[in-house]
PDB file of N, CA and C in Angstrom:
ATOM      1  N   UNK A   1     -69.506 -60.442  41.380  1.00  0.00           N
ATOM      2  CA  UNK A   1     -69.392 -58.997  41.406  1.00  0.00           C
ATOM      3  C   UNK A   1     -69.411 -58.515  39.961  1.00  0.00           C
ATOM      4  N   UNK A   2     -70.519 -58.144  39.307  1.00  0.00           N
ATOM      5  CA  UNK A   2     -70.417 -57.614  38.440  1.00  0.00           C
ATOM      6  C   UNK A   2     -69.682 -55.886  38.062  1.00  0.00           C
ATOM      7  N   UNK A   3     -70.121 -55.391  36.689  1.00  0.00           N
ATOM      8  CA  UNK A   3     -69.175 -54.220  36.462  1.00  0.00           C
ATOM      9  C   UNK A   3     -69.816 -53.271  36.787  1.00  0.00           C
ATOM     10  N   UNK A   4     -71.508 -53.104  36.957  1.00  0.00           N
ATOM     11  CA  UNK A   4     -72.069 -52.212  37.759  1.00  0.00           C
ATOM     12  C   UNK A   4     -71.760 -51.799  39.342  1.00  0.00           C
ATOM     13  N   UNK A   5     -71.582 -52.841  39.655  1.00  0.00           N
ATOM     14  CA  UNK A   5     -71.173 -52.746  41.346  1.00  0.00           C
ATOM     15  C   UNK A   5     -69.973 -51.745  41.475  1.00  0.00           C
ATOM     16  N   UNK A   6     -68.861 -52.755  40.457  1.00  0.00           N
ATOM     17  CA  UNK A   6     -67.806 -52.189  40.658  1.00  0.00           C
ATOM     18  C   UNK A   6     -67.604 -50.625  40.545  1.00  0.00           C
ATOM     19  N   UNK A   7     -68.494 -50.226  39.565  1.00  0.00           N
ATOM     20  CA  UNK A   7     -68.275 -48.652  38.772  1.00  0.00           C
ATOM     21  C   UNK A   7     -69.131 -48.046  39.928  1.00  0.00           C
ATOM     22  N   UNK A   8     -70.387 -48.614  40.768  1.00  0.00           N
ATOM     23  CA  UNK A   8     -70.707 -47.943  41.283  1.00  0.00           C
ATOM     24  C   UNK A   8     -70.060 -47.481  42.820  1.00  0.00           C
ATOM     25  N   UNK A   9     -69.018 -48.845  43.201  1.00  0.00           N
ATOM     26  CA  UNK A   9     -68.025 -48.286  44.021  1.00  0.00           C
ATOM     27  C   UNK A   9     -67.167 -47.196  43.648  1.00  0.00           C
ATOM     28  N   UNK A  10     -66.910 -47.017  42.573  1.00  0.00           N
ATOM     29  CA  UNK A  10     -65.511 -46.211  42.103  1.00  0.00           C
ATOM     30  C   UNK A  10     -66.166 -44.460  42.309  1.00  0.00           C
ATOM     31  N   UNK A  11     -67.674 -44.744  41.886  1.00  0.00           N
ATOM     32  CA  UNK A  11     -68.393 -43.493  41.499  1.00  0.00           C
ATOM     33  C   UNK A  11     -68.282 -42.772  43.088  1.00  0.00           C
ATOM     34  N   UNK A  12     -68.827 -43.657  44.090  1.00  0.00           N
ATOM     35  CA  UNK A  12     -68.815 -43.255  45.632  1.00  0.00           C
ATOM     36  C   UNK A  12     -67.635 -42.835  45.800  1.00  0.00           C
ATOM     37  N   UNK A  13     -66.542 -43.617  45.314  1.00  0.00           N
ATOM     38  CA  UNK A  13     -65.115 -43.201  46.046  1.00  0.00           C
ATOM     39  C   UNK A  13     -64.300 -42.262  45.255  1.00  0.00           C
ATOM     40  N   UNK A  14     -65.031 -41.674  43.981  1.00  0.00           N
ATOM     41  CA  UNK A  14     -64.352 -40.291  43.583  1.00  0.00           C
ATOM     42  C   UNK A  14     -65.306 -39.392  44.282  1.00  0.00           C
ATOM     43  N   UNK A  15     -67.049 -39.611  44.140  1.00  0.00           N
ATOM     44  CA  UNK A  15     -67.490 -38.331  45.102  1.00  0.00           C
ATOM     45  C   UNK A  15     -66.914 -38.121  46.157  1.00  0.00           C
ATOM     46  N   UNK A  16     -66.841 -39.209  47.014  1.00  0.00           N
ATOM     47  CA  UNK A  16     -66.612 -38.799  47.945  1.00  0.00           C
ATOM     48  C   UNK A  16     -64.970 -38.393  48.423  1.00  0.00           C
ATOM     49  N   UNK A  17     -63.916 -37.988  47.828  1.00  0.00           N
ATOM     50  CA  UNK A  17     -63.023 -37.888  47.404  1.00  0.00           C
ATOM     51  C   UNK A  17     -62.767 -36.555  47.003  1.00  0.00           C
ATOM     52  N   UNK A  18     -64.243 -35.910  45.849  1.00  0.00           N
ATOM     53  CA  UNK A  18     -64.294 -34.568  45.463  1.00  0.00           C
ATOM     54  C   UNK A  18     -64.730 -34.030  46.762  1.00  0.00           C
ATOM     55  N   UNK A  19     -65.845 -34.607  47.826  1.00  0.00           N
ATOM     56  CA  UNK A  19     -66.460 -33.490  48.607  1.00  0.00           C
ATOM     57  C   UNK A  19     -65.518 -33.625  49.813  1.00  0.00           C
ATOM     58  N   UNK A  20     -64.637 -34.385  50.113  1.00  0.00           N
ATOM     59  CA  UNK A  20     -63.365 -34.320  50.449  1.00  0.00           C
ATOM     60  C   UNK A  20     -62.469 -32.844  50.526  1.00  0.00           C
ATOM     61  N   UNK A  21     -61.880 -32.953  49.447  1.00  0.00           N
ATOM     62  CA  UNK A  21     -60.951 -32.406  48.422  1.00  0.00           C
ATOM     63  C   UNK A  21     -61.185 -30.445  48.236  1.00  0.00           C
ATOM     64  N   UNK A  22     -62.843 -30.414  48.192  1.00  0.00           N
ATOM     65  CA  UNK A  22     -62.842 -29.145  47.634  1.00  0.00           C
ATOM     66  C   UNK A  22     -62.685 -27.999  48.501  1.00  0.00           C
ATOM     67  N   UNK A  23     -62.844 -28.213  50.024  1.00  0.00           N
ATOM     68  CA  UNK A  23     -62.662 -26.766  50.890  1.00  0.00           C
ATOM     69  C   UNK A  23     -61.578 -26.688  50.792  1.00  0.00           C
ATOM     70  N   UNK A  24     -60.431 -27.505  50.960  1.00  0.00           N
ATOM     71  CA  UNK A  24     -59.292 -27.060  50.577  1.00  0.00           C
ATOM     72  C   UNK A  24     -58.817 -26.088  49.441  1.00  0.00           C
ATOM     73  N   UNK A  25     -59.218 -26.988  48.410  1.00  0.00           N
ATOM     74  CA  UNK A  25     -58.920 -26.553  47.397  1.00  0.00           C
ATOM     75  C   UNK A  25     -59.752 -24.921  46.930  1.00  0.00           C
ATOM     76  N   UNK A  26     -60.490 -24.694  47.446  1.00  0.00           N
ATOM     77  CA  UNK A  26     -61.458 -23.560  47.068  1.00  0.00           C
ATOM     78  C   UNK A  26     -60.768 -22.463  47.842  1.00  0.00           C
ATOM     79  N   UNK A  27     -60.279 -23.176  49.193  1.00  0.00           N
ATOM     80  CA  UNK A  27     -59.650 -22.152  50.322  1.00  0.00           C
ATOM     81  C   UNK A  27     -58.197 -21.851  49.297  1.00  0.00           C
ATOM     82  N   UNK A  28     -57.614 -22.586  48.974  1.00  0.00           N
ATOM     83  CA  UNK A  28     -56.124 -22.612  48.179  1.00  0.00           C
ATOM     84  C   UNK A  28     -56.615 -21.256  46.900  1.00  0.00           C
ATOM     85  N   UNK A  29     -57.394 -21.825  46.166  1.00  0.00           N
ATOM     86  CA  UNK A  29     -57.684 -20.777  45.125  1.00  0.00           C
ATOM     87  C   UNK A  29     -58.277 -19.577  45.473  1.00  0.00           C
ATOM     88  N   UNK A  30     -59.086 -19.867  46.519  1.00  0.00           N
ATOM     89  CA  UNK A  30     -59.253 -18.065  47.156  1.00  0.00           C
ATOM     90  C   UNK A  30     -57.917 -17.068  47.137  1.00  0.00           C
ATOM     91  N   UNK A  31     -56.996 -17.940  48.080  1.00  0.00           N
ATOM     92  CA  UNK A  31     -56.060 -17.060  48.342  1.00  0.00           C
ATOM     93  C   UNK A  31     -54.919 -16.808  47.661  1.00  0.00           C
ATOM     94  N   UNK A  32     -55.056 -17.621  46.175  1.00  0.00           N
ATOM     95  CA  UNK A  32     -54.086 -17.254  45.395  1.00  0.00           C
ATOM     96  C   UNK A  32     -54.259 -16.775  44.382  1.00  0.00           C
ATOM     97  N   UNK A  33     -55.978 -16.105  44.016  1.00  0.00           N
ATOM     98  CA  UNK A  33     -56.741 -15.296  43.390  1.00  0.00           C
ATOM     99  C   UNK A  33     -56.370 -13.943  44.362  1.00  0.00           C
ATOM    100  N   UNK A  34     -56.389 -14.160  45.675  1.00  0.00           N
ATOM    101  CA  UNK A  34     -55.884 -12.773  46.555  1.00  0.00           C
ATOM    102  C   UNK A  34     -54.617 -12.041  46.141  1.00  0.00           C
ATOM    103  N   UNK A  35     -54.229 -13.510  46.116  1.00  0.00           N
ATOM    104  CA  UNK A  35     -52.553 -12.023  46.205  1.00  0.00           C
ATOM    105  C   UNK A  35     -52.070 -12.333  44.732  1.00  0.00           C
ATOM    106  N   UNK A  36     -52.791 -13.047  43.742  1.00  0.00           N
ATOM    107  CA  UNK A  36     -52.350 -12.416  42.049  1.00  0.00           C
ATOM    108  C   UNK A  36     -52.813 -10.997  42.290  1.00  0.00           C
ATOM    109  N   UNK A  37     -54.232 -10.522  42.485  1.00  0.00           N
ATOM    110  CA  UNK A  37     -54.553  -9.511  42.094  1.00  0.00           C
ATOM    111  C   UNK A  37     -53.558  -8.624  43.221  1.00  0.00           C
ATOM    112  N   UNK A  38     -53.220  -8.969  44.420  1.00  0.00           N
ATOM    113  CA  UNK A  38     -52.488  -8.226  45.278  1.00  0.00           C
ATOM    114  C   UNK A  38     -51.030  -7.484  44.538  1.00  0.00           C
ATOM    115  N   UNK A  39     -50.225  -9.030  43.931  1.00  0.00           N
ATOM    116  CA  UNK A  39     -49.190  -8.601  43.211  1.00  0.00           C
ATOM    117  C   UNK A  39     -49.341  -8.043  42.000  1.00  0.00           C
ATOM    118  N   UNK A  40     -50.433  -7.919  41.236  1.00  0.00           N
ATOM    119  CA  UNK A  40     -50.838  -7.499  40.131  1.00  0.00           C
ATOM    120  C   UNK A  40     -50.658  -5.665  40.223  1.00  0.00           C
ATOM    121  N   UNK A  41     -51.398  -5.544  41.543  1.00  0.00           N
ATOM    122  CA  UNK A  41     -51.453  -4.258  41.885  1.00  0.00           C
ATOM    123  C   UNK A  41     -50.527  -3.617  42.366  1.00  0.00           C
ATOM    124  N   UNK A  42     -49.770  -3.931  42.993  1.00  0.00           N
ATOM    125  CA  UNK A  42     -48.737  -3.590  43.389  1.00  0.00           C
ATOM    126  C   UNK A  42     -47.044  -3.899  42.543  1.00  0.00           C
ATOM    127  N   UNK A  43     -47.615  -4.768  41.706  1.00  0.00           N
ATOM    128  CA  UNK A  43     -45.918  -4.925  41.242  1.00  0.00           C
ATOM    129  C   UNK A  43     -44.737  -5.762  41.596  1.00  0.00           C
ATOM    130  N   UNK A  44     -45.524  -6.275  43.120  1.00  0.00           N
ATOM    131  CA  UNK A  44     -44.654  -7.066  43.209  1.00  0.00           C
ATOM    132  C   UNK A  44     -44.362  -8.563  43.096  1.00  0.00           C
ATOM    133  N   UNK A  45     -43.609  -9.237  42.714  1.00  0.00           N
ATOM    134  CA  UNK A  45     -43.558 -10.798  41.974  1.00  0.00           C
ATOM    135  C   UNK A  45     -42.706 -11.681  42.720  1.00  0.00           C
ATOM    136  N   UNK A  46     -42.372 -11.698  44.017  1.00  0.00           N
ATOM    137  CA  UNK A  46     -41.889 -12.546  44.599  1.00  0.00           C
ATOM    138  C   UNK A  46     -42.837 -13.925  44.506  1.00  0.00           C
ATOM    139  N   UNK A  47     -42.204 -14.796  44.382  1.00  0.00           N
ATOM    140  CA  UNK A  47     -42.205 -16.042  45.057  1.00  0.00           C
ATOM    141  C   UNK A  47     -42.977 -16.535  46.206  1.00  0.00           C
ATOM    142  N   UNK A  48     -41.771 -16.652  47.382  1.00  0.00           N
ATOM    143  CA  UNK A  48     -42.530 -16.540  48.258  1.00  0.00           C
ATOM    144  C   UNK A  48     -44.365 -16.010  48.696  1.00  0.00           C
ATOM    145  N   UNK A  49     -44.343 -14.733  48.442  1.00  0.00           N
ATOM    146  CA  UNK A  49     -45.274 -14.521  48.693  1.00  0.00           C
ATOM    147  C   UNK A  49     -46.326 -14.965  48.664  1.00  0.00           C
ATOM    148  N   UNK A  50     -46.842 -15.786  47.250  1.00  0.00           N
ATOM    149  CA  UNK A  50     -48.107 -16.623  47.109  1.00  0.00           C
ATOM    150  C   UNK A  50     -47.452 -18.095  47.590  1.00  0.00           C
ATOM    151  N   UNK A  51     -46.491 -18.867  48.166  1.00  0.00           N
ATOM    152  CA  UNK A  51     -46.278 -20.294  48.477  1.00  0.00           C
ATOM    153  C   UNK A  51     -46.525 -20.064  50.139  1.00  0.00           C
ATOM    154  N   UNK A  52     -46.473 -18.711  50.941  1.00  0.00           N
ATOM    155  CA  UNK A  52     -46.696 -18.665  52.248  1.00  0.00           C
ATOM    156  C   UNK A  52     -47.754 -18.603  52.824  1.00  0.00           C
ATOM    157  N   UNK A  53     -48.494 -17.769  52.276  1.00  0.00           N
ATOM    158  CA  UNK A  53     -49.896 -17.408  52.253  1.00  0.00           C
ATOM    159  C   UNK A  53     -50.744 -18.900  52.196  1.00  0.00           C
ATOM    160  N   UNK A  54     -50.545 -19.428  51.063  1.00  0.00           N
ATOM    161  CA  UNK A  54     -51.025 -20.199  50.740  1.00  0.00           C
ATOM    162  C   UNK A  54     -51.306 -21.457  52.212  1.00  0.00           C
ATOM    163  N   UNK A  55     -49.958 -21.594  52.374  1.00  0.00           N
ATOM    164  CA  UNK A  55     -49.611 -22.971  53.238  1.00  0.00           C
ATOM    165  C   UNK A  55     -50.500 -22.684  54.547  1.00  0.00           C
ATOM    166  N   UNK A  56     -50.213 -21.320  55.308  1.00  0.00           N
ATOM    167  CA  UNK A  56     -50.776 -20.699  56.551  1.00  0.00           C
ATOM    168  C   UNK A  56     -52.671 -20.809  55.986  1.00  0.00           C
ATOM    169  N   UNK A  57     -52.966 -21.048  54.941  1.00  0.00           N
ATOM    170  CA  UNK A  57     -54.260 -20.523  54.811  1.00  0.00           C
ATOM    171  C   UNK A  57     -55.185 -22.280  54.640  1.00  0.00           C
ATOM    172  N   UNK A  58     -53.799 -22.822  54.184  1.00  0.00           N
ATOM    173  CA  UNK A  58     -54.601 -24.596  53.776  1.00  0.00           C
ATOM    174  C   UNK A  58     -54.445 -25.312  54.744  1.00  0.00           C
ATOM    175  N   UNK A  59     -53.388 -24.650  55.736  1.00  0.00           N
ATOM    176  CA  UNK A  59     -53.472 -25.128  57.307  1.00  0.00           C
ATOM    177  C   UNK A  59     -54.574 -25.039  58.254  1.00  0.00           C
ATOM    178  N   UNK A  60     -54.901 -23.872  58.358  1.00  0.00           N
ATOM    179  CA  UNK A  60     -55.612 -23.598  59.129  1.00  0.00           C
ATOM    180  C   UNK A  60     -57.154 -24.057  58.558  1.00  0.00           C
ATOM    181  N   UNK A  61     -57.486 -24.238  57.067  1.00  0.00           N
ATOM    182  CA  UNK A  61     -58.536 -24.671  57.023  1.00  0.00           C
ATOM    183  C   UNK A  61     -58.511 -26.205  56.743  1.00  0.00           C
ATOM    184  N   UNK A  62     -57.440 -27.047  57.040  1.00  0.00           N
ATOM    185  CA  UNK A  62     -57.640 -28.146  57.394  1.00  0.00           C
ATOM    186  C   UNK A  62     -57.596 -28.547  59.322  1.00  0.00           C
ATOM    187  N   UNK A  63     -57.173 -27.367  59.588  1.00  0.00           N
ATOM    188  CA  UNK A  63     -57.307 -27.679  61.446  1.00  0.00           C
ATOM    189  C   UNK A  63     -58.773 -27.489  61.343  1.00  0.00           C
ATOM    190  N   UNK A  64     -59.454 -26.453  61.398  1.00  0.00           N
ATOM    191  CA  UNK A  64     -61.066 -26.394  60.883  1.00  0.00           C
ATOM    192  C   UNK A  64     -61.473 -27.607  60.561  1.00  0.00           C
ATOM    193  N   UNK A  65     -61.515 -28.018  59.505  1.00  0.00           N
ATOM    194  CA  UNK A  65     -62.271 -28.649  58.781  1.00  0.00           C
ATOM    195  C   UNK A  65     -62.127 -30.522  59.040  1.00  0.00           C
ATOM    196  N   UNK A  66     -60.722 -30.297  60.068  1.00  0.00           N
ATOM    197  CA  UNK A  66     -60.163 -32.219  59.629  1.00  0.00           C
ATOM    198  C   UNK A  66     -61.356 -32.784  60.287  1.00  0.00           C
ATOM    199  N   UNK A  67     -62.027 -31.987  61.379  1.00  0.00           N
ATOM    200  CA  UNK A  67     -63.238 -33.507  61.788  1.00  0.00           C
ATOM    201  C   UNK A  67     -64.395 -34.205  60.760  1.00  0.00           C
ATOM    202  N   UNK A  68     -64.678 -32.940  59.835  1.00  0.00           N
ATOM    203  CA  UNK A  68     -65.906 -33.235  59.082  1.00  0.00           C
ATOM    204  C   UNK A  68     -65.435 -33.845  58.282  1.00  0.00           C
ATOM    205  N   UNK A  69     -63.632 -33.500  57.879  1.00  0.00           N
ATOM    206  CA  UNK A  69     -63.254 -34.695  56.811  1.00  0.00           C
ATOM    207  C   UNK A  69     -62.966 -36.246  57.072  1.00  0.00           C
ATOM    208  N   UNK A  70     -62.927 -36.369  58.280  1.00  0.00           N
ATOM    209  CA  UNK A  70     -62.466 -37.525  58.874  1.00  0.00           C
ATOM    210  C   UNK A  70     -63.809 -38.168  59.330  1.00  0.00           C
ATOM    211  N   UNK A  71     -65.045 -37.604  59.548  1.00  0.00           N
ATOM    212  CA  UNK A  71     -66.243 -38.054  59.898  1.00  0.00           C
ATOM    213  C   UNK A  71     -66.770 -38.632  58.131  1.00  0.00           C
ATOM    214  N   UNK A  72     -66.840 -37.412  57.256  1.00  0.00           N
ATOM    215  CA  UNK A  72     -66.989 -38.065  55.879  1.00  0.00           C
ATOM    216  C   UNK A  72     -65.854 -39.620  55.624  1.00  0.00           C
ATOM    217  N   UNK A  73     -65.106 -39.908  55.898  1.00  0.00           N
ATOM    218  CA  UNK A  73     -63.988 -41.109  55.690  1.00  0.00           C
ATOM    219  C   UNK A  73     -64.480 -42.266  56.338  1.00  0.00           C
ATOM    220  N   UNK A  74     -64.692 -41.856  57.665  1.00  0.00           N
ATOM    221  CA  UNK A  74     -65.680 -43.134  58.806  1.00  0.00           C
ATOM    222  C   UNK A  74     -66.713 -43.604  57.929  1.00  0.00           C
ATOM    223  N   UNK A  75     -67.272 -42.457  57.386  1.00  0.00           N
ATOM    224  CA  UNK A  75     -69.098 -42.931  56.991  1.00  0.00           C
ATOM    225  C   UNK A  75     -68.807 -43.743  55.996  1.00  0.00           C
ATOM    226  N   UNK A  76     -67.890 -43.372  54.591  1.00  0.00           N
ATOM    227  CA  UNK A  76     -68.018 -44.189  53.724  1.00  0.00           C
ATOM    228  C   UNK A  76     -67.316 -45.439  53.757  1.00  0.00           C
ATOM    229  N   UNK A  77     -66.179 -45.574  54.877  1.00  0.00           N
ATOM    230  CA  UNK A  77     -65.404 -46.811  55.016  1.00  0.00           C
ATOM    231  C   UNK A  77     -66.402 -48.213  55.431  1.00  0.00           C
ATOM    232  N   UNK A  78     -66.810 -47.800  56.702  1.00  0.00           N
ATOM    233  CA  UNK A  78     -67.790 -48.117  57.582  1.00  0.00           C
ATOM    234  C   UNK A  78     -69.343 -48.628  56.833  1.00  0.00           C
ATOM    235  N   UNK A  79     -69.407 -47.631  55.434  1.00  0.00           N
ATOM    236  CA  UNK A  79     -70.930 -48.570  54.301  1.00  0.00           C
ATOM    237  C   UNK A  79     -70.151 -49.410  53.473  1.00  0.00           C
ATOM    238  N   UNK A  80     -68.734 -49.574  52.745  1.00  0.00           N
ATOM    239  CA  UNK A  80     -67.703 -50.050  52.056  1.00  0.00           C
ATOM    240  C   UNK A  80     -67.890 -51.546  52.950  1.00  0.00           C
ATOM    241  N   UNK A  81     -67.323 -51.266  54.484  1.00  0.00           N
ATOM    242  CA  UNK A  81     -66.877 -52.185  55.015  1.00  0.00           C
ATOM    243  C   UNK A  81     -68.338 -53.208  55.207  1.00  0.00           C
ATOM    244  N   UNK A  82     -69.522 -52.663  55.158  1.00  0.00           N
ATOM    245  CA  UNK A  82     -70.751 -52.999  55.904  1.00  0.00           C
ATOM    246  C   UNK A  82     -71.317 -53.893  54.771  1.00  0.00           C
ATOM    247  N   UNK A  83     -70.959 -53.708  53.370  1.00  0.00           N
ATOM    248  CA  UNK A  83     -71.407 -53.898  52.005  1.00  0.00           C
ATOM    249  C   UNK A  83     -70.574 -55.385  51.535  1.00  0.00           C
ATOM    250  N   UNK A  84     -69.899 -55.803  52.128  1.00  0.00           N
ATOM    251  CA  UNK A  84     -68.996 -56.497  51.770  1.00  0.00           C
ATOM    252  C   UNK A  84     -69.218 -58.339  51.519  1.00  0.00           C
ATOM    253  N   UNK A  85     -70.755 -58.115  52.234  1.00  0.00           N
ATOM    254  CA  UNK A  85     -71.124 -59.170  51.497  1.00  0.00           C
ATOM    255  C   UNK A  85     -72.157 -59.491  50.581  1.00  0.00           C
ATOM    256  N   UNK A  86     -72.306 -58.275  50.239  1.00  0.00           N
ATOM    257  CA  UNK A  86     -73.163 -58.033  49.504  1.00  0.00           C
ATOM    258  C   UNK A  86     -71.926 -58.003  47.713  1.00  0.00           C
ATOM    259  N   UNK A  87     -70.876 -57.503  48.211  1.00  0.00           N
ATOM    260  CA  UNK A  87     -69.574 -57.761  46.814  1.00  0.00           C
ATOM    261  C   UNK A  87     -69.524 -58.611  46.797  1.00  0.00           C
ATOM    262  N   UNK A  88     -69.123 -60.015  47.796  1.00  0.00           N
ATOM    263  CA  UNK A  88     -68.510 -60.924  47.227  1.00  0.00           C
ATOM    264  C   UNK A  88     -69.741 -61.750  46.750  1.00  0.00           C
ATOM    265  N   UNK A  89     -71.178 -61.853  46.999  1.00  0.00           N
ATOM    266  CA  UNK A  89     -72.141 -62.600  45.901  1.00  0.00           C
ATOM    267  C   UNK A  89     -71.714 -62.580  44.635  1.00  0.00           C
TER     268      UNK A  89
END
């Protein structure tokens, strides 16, 4: 197993990791770009307000989203697992 192999596993398993990772995260920063400018405008600075929002909003777009993330996880486990003798040469 050389160091190409290896790096080129690592490379798959951060992409696929980022394309993972980002609806969440894009959904998270949507809505806490929402209510800065919300509290911005209004004045008000609670707490709460952006940690609730938030949670109700990364919920629901992981109920959405968990099949395509869990179908992306199958695919790459499943070429990982399929590849494996092709590593240990």
């Amino acid at each position: 197993m050389g160091y190409d192999l290896i790096v080129q596993i690592f490379r798959e398993l951060i992409r696929t990791a980022l394309i993972i990772m980002a609806p969440v995260l894009l959904t998270s920063l949507a809505v806490g770009l929402f209510i800065s400018i919300f509290q911005a405008a209004t004045q008000i600075h609670e707490m709460t307000l952006v940690f609730v929002p938030k949670i109700l909003a990364i919920s629901a777009c992981l109920l959405v989203i968990a099949p395509w993330m869990l179908n992306i996880i199958i695919k790459y486990t499943t070429t990982l697992f399929a590849n494996i003798p092709m590593y240990v040469k």
